[in-house]
C-alpha atoms as a PDB file:
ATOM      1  CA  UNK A   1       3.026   9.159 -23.933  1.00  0.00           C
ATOM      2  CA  UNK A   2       6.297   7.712 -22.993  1.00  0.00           C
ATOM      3  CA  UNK A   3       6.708  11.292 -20.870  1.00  0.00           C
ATOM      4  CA  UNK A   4       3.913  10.613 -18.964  1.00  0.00           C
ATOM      5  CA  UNK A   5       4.579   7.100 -18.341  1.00  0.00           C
ATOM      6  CA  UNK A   6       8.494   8.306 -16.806  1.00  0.00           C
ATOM      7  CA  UNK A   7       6.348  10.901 -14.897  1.00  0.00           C
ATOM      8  CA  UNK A   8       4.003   8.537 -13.524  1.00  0.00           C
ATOM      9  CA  UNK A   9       7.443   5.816 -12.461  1.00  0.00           C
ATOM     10  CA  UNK A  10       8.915   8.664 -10.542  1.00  0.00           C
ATOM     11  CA  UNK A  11       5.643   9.554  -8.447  1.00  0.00           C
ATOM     12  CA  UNK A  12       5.644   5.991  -8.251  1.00  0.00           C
ATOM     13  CA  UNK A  13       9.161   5.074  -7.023  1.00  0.00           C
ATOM     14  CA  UNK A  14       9.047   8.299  -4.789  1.00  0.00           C
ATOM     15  CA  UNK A  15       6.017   7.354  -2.997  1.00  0.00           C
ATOM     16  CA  UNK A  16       7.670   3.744  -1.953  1.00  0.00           C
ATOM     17  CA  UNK A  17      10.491   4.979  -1.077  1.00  0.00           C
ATOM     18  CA  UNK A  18       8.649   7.308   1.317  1.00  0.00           C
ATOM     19  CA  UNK A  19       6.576   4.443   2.884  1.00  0.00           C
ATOM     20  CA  UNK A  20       9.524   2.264   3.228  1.00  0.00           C
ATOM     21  CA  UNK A  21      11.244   4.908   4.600  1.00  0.00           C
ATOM     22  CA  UNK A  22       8.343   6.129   7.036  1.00  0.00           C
ATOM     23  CA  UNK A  23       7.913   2.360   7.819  1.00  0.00           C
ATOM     24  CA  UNK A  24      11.458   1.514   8.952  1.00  0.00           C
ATOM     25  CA  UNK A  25      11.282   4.902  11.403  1.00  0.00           C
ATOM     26  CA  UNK A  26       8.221   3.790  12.443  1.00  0.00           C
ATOM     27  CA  UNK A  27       9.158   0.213  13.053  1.00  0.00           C
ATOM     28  CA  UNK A  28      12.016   2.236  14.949  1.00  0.00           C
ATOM     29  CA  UNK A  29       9.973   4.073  17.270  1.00  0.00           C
ATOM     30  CA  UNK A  30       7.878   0.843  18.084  1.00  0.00           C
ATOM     31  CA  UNK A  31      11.355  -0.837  19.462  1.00  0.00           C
ATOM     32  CA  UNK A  32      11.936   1.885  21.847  1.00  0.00           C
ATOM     33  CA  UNK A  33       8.816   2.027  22.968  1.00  0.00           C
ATOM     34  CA  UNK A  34       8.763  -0.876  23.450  1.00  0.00           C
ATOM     35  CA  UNK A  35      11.856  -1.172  25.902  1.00  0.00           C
ATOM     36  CA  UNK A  36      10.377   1.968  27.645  1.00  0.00           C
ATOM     37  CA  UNK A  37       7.396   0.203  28.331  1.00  0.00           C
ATOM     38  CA  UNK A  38       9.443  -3.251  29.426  1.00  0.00           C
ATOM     39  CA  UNK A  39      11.823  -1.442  31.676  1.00  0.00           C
ATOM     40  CA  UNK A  40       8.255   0.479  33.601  1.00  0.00           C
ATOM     41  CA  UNK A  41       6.632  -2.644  33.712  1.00  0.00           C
ATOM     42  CA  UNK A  42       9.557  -4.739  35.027  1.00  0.00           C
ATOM     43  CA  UNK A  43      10.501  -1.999  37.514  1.00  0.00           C
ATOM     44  CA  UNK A  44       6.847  -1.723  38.567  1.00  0.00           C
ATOM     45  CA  UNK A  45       5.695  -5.236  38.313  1.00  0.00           C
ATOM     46  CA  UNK A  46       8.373  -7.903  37.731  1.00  0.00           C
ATOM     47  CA  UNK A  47       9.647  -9.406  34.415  1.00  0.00           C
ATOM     48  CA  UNK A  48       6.927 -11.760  33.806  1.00  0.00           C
ATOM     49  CA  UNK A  49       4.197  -9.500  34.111  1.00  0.00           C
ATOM     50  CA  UNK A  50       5.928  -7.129  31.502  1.00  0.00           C
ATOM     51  CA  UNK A  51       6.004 -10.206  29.090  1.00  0.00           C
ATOM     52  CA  UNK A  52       2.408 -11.098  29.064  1.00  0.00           C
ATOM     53  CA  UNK A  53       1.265  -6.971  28.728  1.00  0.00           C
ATOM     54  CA  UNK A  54       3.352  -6.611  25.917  1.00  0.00           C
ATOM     55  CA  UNK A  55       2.746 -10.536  24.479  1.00  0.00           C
ATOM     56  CA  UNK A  56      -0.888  -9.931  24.717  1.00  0.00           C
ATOM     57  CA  UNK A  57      -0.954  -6.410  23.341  1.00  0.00           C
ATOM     58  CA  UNK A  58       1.195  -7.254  19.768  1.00  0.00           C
ATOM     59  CA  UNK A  59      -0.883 -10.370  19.876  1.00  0.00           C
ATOM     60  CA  UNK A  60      -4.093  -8.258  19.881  1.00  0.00           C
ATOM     61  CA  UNK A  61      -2.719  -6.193  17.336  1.00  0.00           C
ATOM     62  CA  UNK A  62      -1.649  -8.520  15.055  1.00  0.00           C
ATOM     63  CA  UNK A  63      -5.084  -9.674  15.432  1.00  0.00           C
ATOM     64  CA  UNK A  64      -6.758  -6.696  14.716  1.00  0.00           C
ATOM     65  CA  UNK A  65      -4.447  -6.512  11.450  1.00  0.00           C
ATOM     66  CA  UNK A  66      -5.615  -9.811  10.311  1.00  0.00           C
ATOM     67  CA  UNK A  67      -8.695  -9.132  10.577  1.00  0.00           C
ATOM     68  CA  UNK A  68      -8.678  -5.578   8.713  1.00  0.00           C
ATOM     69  CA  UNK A  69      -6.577  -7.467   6.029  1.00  0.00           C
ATOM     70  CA  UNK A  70      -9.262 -10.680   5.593  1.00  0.00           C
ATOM     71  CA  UNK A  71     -11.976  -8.317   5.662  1.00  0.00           C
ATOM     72  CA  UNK A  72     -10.954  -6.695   2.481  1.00  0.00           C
ATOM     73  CA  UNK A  73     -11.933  -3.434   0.704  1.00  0.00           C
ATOM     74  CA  UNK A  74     -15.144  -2.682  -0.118  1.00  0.00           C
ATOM     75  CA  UNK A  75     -16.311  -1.957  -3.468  1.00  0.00           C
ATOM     76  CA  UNK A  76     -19.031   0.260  -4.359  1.00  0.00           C
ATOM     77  CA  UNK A  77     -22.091  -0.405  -5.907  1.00  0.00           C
ATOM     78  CA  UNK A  78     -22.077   0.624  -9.317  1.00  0.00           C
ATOM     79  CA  UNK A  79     -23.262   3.426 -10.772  1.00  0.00           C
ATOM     80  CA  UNK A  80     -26.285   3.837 -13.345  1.00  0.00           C
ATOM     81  CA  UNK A  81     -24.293   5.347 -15.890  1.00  0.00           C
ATOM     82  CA  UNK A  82     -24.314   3.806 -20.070  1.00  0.00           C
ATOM     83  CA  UNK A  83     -21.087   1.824 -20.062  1.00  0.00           C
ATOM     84  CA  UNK A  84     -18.245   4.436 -21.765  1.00  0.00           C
ATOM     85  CA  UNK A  85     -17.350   2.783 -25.441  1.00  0.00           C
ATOM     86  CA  UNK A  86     -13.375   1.417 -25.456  1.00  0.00           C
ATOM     87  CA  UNK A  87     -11.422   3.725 -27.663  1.00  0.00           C
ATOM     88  CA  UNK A  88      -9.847   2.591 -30.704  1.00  0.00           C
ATOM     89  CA  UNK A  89      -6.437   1.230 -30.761  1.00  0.00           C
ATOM     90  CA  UNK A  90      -3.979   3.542 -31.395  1.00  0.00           C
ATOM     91  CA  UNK A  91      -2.000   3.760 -34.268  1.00  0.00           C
ATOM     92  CA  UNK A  92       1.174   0.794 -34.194  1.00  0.00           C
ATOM     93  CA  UNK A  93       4.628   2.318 -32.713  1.00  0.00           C
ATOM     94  CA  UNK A  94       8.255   1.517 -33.918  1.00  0.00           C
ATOM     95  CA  UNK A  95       8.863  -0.334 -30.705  1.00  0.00           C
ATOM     96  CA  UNK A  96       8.402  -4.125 -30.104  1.00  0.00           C
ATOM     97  CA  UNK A  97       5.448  -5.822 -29.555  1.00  0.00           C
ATOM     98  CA  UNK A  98       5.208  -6.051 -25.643  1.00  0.00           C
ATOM     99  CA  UNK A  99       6.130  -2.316 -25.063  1.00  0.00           C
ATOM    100  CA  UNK A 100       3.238  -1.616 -27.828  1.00  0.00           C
ATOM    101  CA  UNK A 101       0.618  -3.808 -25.325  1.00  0.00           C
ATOM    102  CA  UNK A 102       2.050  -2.310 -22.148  1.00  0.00           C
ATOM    103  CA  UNK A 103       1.492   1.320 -23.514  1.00  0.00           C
ATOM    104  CA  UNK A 104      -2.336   0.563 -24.852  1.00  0.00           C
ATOM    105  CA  UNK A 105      -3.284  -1.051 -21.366  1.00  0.00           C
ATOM    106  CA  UNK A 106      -1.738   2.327 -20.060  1.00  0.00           C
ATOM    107  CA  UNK A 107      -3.318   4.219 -22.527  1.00  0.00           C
ATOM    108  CA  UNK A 108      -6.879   2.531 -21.137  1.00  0.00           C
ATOM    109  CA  UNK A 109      -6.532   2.510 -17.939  1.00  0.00           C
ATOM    110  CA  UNK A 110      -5.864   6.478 -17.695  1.00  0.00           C
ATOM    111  CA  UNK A 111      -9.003   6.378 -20.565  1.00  0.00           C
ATOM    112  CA  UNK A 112     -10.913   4.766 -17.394  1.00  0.00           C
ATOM    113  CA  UNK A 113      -9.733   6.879 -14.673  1.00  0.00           C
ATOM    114  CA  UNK A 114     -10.649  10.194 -16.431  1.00  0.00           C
ATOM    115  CA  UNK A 115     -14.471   8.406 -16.985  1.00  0.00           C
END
């Protein structure tokens, strides 16, 4: 049980580290993009026509984030299916009280993935 729950920390820690890492290179790419774009438009258009293209375009994107993220996820409907009984406890460990709860609500929630 405990191997499982170090297995399932790693996948865990490796996976954030991977979007935060993605995220920053991504966030990188955006800046330089973003001066490629300002130095076009400036060349081709002036200063403050490159400041309202790009003002109005993260604007509109922010926008289009808030709106994804106040939308929220959908749930589906549920299924027809008897309810699955909760197993019975298992047996106490040697540890302290706290780990004990953490492991059980581990121990169900992997009991309601596999259902």
């Amino acid at each position: 049980m405990l191997t499982q729950f170090k297995h399932a920390a790693a996948r865990a820690a490796r996976r954030a580290g991977l979007l935060c890492g993605g995220a920053v290179l991504m966030i990188v790419g955006l800046a330089f993009l973003t001066f490629s774009l300002w130095l076009h438009l400036s060349l081709v258009y002036g200063a403050v026509f490159a400041a309202t293209v790009l003002g109005f375009a993260y604007f509109g994107i922010g926008l289009l984030i808030v709106g994804i993220a106040a939308a929220g996820e959908r749930r589906m409907p549920p299924e027809d299916h008897p309810p699955v009984p909760v197993s019975k406890r298992p047996p106490p460990a040697d540890g302290p009280a706290i780990v004990e709860a953490f492991l059980y609500g581990m121990q169900a929630g992997t009991n309601a993935k596999k259902s």
